[in-house]
Protein backbone atom coordinates (compact mmCIF):
# COMPACT_ATOMS: atom_id res chain seq x y z
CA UNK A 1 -54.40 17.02 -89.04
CA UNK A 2 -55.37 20.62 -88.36
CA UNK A 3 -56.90 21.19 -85.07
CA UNK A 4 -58.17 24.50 -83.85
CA UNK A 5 -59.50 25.01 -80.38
CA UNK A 6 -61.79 27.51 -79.38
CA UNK A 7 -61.45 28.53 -75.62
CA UNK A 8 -63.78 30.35 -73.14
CA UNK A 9 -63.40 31.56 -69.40
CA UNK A 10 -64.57 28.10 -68.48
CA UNK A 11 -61.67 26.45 -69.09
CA UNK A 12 -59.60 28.92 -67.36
CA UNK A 13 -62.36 28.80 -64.07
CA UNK A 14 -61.44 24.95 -63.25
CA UNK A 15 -58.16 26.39 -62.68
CA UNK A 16 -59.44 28.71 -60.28
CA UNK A 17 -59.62 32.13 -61.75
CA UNK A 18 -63.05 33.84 -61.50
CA UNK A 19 -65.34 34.36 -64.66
CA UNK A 20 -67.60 37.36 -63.13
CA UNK A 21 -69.50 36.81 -65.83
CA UNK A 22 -71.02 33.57 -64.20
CA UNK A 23 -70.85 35.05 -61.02
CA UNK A 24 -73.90 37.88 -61.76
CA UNK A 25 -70.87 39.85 -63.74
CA UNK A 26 -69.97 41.67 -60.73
CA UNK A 27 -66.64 42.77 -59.03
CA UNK A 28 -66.89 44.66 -55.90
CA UNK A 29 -70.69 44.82 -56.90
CA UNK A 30 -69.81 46.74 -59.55
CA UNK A 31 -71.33 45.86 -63.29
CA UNK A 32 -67.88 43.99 -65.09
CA UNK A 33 -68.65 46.80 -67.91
CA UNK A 34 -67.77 49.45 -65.15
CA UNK A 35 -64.26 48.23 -65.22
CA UNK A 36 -63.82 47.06 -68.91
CA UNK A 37 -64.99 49.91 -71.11
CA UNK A 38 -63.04 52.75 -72.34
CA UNK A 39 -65.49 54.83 -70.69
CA UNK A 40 -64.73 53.51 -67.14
CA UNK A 41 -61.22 53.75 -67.52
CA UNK A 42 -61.85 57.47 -68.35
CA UNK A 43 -64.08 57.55 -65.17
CA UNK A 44 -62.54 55.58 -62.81
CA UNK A 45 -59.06 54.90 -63.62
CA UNK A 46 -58.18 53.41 -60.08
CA UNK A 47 -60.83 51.29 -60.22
CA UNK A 48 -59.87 49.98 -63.20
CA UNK A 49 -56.67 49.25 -62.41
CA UNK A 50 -57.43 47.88 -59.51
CA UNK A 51 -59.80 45.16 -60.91
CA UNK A 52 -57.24 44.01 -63.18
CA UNK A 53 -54.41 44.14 -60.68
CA UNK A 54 -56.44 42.20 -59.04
CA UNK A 55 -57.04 39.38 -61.76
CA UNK A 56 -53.45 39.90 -62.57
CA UNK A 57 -52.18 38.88 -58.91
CA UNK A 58 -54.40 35.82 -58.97
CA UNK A 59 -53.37 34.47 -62.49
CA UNK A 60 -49.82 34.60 -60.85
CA UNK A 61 -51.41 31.97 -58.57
CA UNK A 62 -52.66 29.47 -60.28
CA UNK A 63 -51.52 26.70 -62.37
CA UNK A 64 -52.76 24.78 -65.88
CA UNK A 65 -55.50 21.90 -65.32
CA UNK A 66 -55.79 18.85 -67.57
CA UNK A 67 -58.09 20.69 -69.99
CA UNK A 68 -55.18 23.32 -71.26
CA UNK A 69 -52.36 20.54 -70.68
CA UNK A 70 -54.83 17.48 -72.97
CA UNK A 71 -54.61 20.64 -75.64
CA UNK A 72 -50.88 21.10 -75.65
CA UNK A 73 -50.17 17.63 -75.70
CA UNK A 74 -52.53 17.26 -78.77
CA UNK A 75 -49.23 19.00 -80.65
CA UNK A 76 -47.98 15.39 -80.54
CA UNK A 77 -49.79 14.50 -83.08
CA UNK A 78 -51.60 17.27 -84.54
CA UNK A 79 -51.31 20.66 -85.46
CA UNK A 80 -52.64 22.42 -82.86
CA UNK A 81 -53.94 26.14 -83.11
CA UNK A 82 -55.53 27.48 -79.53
CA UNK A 83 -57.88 30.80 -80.36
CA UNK A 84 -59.34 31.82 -76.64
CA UNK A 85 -61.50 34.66 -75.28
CA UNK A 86 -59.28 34.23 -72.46
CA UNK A 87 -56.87 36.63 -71.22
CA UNK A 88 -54.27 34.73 -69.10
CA UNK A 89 -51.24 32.39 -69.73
CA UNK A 90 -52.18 29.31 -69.01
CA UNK A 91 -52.69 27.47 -72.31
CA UNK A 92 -48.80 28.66 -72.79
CA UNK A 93 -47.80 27.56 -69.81
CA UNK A 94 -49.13 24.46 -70.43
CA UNK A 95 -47.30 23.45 -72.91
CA UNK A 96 -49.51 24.72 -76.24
CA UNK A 97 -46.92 26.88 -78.63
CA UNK A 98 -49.70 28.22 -81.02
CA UNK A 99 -52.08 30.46 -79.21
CA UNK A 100 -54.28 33.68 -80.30
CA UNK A 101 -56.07 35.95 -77.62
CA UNK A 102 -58.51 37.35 -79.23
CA UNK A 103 -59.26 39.80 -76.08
CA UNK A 104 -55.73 41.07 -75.22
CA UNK A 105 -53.02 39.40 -71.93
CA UNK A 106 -53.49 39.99 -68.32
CA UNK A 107 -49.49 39.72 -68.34
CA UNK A 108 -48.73 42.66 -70.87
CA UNK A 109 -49.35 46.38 -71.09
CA UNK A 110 -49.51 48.68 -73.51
CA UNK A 111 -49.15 52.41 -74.49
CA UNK A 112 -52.28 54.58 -74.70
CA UNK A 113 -51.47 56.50 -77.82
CA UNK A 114 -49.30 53.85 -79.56
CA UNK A 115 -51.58 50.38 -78.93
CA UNK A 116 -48.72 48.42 -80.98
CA UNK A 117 -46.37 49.07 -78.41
CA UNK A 118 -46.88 46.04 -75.99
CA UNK A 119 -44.66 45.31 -73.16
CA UNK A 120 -44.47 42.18 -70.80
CA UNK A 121 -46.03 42.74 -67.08
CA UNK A 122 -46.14 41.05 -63.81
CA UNK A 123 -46.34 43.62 -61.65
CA UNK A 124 -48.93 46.31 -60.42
CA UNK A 125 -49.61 48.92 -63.00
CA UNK A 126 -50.27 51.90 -61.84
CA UNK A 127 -52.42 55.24 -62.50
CA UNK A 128 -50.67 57.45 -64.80
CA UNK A 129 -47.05 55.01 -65.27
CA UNK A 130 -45.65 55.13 -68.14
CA UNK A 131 -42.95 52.87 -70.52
CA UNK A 132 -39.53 54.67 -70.56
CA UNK A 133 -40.52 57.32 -73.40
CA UNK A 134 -42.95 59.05 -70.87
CA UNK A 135 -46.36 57.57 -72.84
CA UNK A 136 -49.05 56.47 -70.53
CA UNK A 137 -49.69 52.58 -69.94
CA UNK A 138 -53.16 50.62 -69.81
CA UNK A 139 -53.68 47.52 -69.63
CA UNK A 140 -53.31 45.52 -72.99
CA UNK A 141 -57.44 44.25 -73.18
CA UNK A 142 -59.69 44.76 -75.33
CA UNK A 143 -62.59 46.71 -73.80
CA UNK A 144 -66.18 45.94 -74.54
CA UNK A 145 -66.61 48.64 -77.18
CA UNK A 146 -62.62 48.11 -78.80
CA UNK A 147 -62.30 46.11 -81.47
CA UNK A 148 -61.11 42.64 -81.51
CA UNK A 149 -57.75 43.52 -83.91
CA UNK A 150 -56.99 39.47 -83.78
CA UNK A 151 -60.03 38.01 -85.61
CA UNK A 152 -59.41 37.60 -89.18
CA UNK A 153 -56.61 36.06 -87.87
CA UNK A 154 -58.82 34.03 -85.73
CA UNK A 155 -61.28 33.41 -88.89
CA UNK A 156 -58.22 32.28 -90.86
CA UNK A 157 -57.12 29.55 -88.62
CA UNK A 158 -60.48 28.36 -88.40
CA UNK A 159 -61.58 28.23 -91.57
CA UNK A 160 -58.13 26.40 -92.35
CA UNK A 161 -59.20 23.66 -89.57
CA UNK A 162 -60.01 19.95 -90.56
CA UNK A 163 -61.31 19.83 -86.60
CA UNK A 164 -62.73 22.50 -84.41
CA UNK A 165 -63.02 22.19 -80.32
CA UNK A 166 -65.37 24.77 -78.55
CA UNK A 167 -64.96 24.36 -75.14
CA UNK A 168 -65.57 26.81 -72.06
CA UNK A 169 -67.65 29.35 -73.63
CA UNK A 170 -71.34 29.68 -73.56
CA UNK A 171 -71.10 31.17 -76.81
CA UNK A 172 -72.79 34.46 -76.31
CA UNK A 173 -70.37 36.88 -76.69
CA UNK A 174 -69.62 38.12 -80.63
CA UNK A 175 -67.94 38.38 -82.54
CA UNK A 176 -66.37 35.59 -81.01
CA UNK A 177 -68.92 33.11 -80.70
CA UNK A 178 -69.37 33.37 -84.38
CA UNK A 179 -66.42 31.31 -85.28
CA UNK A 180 -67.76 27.98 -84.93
CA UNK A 181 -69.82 28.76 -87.68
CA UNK A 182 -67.21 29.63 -90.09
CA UNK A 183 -65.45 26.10 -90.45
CA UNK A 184 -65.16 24.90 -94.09
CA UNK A 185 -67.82 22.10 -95.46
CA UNK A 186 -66.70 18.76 -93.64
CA UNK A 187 -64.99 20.33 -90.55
CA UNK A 188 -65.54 17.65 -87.49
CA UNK A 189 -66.68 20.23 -83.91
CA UNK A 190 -66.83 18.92 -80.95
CA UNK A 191 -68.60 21.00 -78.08
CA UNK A 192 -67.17 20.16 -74.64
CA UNK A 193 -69.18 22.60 -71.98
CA UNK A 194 -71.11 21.26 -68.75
CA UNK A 195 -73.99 23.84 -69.62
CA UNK A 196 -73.48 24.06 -73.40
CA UNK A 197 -75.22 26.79 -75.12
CA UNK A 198 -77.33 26.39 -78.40
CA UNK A 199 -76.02 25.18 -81.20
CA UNK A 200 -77.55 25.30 -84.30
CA UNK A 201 -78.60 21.33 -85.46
CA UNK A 202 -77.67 22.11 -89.04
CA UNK A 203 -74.34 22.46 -87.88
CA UNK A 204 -73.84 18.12 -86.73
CA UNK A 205 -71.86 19.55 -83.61
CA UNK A 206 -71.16 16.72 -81.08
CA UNK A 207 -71.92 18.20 -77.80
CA UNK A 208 -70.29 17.15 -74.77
CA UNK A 209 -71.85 18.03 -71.55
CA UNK A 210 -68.23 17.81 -69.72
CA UNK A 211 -65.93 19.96 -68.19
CA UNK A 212 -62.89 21.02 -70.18
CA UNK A 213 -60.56 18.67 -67.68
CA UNK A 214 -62.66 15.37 -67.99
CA UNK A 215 -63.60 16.05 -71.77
CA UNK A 216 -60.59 17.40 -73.61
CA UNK A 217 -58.41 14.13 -72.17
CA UNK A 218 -60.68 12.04 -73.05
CA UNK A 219 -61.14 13.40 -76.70
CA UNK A 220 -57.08 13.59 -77.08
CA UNK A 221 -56.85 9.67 -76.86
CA UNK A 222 -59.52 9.37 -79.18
CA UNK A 223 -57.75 11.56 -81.74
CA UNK A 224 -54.59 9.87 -80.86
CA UNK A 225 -55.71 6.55 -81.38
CA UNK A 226 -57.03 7.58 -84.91
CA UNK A 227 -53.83 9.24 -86.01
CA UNK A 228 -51.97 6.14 -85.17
């Protein structure tokens, strides 16, 4: 079987890590597009990298929940493709080897000028460092504005799916949220949000108003029992 799940920042909040999105999409009462936009970095470069220093140190913090651990132990019996919105590690740490982040990794960097150079990062980053060839670092995200290199990737992988999970997204931020719709004629979804967003009834989507650490385990034992 050929699973694909479809992450959003929900997932990643029962975890800890703040959304900003759902919290009035302000940081420091700043507008979130103030410090994700190509345009803010050019305008405030320290407070840029400050925000995601920020979000960087906290990632380092937390820890997996059930919802990212029910998807990598899915790989038991399934193949199991993870596309998220997200940008931290914690559907790799949990365990899930096949994952695509559609908006860039809090934990890399890379070079202004040269965006395929990527390099891992823990640490700070700082105003004006650069990698050891003297080329300017940012952070490796995609910026509202950028485009999202990783979706026909992303649209492969779904369209290849015999089962899609959406969970943790509201579903209103595109390209992304377009994906569900792409699924080849036949493809099982299941919806697993505690708010779930519309979904079009054409498309015979089983919602689940759940979180992702209540519904994904539950939905992995019901897959397991059927691939017994």
């Amino acid at each position: 079987m050929q699973i694909v799940a479809f992450t959003g920042a929900g997932i990643s909040a029962e975890s800890g890590l703040s959304t900003f999105r759902g919290q009035g999409g302000l940081w420091e009462n700043q507008p979130v597009h103030k410090v994700a936009s190509p345009e803010a970095f050019k305008q405030d470069p320290e407070l840029v990298m400050r925000f995601y220093n920020a979000r960087r140190k906290q990632l380092l913090e937390v820890e997996p929940n059930p919802g990212h651990q029910a998807l990598a132990e899915m790989e038991a019996f399934a193949n199991v493709k993870v596309v998220t919105q997200n940008v931290d590690d914690l559907h790799e740490r949990a365990g899930s080897s096949q994952v695509l982040h559609l908006h860039g990794e809090l934990l890399k960097v890379r070079t202004i000028d040269a965006p395929e150079v990527i390099y891992p990062w823990t640490q700070d980053l700082q105003v004006g460092q650069t990698d050891a060839e003297g080329r300017l670092l940012r952070p490796h995200i995609v910026w509202f504005g950028e485009a999202v290199t990783e979706m026909p990737k992303a649209l492969e992988w779904v369209q290849e799916a015999d089962l899609l999970i959406v969970c943790g997204t509201s579903l209103q931020v595109y390209p992304a949220a377009g994906l569900m719709y792409e699924t080849k004629p036949g493809t099982k979804i299941y919806y697993i949000d505690p708010d779930p967003g519309f979904i079009h009834p054409k498309r015979g989507v089983e919602t689940r108003a759940e979180t992702a650490s209540l519904g994904l385990p539950k939905l992995k034992e019901e897959l397991k029992s059927r691939c017994r």
